[in-house]
N, C-alpha and C. Protein backbone atom coordinates (compact mmCIF):
# COMPACT_ATOMS: atom_id res chain seq x y z
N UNK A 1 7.03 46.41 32.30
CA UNK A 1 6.72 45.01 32.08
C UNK A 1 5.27 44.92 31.57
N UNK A 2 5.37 43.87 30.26
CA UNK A 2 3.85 44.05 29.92
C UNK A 2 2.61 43.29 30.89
N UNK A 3 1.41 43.54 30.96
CA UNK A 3 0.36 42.53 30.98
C UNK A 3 0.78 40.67 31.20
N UNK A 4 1.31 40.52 30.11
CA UNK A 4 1.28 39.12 30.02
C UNK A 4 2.65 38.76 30.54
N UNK A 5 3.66 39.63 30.65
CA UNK A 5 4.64 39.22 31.28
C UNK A 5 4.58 39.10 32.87
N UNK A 6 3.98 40.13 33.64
CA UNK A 6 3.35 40.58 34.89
C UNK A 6 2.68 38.72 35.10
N UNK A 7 1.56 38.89 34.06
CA UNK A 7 0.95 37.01 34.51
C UNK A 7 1.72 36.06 34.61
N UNK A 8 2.90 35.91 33.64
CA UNK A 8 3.42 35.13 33.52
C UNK A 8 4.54 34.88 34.79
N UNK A 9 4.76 35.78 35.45
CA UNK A 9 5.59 35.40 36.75
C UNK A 9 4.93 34.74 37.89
N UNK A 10 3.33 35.77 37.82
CA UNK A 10 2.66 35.44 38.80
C UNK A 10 2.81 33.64 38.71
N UNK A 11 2.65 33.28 37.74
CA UNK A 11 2.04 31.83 37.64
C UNK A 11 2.99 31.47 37.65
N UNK A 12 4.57 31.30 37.20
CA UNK A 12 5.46 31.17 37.73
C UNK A 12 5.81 30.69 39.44
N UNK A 13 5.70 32.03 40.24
CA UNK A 13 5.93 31.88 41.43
C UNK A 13 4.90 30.87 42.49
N UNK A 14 3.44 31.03 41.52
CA UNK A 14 2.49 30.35 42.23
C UNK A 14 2.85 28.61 42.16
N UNK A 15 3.41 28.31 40.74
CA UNK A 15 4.07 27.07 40.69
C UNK A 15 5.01 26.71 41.47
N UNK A 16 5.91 27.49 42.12
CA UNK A 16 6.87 27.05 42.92
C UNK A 16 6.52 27.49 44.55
N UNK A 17 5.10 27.77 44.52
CA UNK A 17 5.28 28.18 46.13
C UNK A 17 4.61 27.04 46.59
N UNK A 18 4.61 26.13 48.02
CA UNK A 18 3.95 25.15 48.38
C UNK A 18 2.96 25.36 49.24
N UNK A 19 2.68 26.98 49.33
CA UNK A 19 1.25 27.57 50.24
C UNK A 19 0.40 27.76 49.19
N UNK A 20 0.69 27.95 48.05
CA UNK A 20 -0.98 27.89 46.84
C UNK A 20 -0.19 26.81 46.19
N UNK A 21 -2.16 26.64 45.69
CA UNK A 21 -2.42 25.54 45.10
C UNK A 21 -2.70 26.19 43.89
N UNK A 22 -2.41 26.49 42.89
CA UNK A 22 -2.50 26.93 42.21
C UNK A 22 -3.08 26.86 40.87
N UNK A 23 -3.70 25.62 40.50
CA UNK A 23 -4.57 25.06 39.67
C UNK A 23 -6.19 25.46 40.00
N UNK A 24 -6.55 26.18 41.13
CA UNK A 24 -7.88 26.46 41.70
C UNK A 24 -7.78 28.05 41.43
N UNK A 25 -6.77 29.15 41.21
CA UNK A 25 -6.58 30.36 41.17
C UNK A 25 -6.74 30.34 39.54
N UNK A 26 -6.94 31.24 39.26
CA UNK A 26 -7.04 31.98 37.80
C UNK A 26 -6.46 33.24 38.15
N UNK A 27 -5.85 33.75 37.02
CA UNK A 27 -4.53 34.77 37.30
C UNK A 27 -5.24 35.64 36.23
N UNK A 28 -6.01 37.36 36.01
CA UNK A 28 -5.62 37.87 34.98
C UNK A 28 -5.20 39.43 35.43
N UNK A 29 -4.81 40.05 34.50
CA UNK A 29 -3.73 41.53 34.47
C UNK A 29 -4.37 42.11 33.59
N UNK A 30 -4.52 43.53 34.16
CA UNK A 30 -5.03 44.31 32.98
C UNK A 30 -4.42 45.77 33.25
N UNK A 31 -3.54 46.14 32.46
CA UNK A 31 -3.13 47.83 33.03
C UNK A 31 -2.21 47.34 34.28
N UNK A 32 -1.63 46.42 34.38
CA UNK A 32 -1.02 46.49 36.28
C UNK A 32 -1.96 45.99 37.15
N UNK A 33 -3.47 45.79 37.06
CA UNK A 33 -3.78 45.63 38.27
C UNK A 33 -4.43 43.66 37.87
N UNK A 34 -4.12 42.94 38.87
CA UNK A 34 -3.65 41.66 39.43
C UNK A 34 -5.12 41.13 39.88
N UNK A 35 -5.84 40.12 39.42
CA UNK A 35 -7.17 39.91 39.68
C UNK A 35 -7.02 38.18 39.93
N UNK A 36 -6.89 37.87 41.04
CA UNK A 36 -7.21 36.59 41.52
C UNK A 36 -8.75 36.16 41.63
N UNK A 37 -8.76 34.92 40.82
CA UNK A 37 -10.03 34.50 41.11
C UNK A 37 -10.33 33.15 41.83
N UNK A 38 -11.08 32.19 41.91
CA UNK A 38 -11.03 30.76 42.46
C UNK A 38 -11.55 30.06 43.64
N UNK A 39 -11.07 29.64 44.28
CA UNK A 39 -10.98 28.43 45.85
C UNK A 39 -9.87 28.34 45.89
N UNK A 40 -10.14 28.43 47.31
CA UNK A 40 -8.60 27.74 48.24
C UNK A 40 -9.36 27.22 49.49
N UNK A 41 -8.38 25.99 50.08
CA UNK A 41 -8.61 25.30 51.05
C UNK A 41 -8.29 26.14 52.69
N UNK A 42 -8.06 26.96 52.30
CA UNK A 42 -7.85 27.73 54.06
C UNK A 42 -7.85 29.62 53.08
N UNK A 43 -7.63 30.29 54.64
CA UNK A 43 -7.91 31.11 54.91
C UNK A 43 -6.14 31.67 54.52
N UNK A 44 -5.40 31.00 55.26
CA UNK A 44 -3.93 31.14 54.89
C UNK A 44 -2.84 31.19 53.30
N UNK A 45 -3.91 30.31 52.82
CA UNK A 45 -3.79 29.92 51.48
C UNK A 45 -3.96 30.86 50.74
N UNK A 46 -5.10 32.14 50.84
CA UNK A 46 -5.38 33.16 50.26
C UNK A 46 -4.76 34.25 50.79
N UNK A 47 -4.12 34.09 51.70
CA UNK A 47 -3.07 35.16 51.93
C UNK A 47 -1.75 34.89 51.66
N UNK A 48 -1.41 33.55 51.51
CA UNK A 48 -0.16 33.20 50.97
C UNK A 48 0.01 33.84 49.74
N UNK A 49 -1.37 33.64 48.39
CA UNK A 49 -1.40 33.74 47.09
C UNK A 49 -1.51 35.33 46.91
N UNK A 50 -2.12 35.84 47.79
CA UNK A 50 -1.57 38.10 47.84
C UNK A 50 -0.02 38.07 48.16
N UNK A 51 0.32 37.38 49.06
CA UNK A 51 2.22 38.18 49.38
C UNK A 51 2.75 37.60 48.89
N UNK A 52 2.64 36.30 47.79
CA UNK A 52 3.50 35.82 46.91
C UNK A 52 3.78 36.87 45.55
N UNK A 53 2.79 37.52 45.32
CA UNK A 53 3.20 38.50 44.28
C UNK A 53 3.11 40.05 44.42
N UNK A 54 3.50 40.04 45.95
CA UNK A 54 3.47 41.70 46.29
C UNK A 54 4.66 42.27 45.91
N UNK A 55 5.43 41.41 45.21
CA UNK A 55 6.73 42.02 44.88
C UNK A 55 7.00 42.20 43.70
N UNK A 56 6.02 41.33 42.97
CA UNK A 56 6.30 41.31 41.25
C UNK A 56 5.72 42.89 40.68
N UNK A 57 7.08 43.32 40.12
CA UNK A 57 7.10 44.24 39.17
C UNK A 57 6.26 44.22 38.26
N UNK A 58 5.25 45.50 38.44
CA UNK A 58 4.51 45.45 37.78
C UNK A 58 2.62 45.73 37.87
N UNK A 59 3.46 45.16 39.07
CA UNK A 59 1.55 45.18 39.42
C UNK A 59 1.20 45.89 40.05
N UNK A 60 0.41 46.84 40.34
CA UNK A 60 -0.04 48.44 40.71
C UNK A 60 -1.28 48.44 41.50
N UNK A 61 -1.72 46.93 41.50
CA UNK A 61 -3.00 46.91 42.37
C UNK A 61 -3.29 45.11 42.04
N UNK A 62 -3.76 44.89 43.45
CA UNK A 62 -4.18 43.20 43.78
C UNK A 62 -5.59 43.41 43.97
N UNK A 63 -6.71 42.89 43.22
CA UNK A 63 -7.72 42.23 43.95
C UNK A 63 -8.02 41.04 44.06
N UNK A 64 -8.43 40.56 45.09
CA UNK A 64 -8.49 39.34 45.38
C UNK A 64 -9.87 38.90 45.51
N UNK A 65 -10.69 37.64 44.68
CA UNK A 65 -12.04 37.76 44.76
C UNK A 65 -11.87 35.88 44.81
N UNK A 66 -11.26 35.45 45.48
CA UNK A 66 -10.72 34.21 46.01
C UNK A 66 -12.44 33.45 47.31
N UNK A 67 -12.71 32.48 47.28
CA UNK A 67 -13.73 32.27 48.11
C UNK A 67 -12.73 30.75 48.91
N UNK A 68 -13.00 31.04 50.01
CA UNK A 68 -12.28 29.80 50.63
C UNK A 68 -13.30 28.66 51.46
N UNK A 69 -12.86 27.40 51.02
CA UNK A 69 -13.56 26.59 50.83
C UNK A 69 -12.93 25.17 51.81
N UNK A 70 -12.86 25.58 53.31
CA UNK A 70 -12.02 24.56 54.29
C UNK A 70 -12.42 23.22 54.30
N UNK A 71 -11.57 22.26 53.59
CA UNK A 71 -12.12 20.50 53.74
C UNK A 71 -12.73 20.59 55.11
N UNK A 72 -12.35 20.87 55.85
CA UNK A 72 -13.18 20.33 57.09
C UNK A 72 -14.68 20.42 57.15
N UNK A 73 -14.85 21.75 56.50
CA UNK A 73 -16.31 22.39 56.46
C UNK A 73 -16.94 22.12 55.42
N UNK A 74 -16.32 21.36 54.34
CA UNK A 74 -17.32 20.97 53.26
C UNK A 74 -17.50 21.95 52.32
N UNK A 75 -18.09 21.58 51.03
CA UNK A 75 -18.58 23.11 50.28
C UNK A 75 -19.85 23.47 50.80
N UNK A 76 -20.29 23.00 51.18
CA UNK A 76 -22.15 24.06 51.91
C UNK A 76 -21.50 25.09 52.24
N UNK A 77 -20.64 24.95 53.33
CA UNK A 77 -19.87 26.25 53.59
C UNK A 77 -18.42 26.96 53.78
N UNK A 78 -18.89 28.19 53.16
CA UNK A 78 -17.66 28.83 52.60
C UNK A 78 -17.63 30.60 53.24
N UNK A 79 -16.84 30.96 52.54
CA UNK A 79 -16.44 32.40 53.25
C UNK A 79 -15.76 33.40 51.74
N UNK A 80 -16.65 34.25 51.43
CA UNK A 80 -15.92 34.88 50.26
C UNK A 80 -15.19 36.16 50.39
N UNK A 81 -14.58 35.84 50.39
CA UNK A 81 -13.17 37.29 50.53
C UNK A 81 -12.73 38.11 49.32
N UNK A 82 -13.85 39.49 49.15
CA UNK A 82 -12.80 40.23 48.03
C UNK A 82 -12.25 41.30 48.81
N UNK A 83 -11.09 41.39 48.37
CA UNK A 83 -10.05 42.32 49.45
C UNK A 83 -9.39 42.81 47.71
N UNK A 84 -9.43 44.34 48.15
CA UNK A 84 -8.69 44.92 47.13
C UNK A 84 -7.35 45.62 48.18
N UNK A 85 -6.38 46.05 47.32
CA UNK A 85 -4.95 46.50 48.19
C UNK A 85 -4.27 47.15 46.90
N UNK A 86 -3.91 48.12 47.19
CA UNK A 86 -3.11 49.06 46.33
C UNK A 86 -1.42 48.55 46.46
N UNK A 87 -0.91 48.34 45.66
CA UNK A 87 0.70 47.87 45.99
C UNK A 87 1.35 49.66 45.49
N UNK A 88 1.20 50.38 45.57
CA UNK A 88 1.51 51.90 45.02
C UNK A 88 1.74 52.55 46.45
């Protein structure tokens, strides 16, 4: 599966899942490996948006460089999470 086909599911599935929000993620692929970028409103949210595409064919590695950004807490403060994970 190419590059752009690999993205094109991702964003796919992110459209139909109701745990991401998916207009705050940026999706790119390079070689297989899966590079989330953005905000999300919880902590859950950014783990929803890793196991939503741990299955898509194709992708050989997730990093996630996602910063989460809880309404409750405002943007002053935040929490930045890069978590890399080998799907191999």
């Amino acid at each position: 599966m190419s590059d752009k086909q690999v993205r094109q599911e991702i964003l796919d599935i992110f459209q139909w899942d109701p745990r991401v929000e998916a207009a705050h993620i940026e999706v790119t692929v390079e070689h297989g490996i899966v590079t989330l970028t953005g905000t999300v409103g919880s902590d859950d949210e950014r783990i929803a948006a890793a196991e939503a595409i741990r299955h898509v064919a194709g992708v050989r590695q997730l990093l996630l460089h996602i910063e989460v950004w809880p309404s409750a807490s405002g943007p002053d403060r935040h929490e930045r999470s890069d978590l890399e994970t080998s799907t191999d």
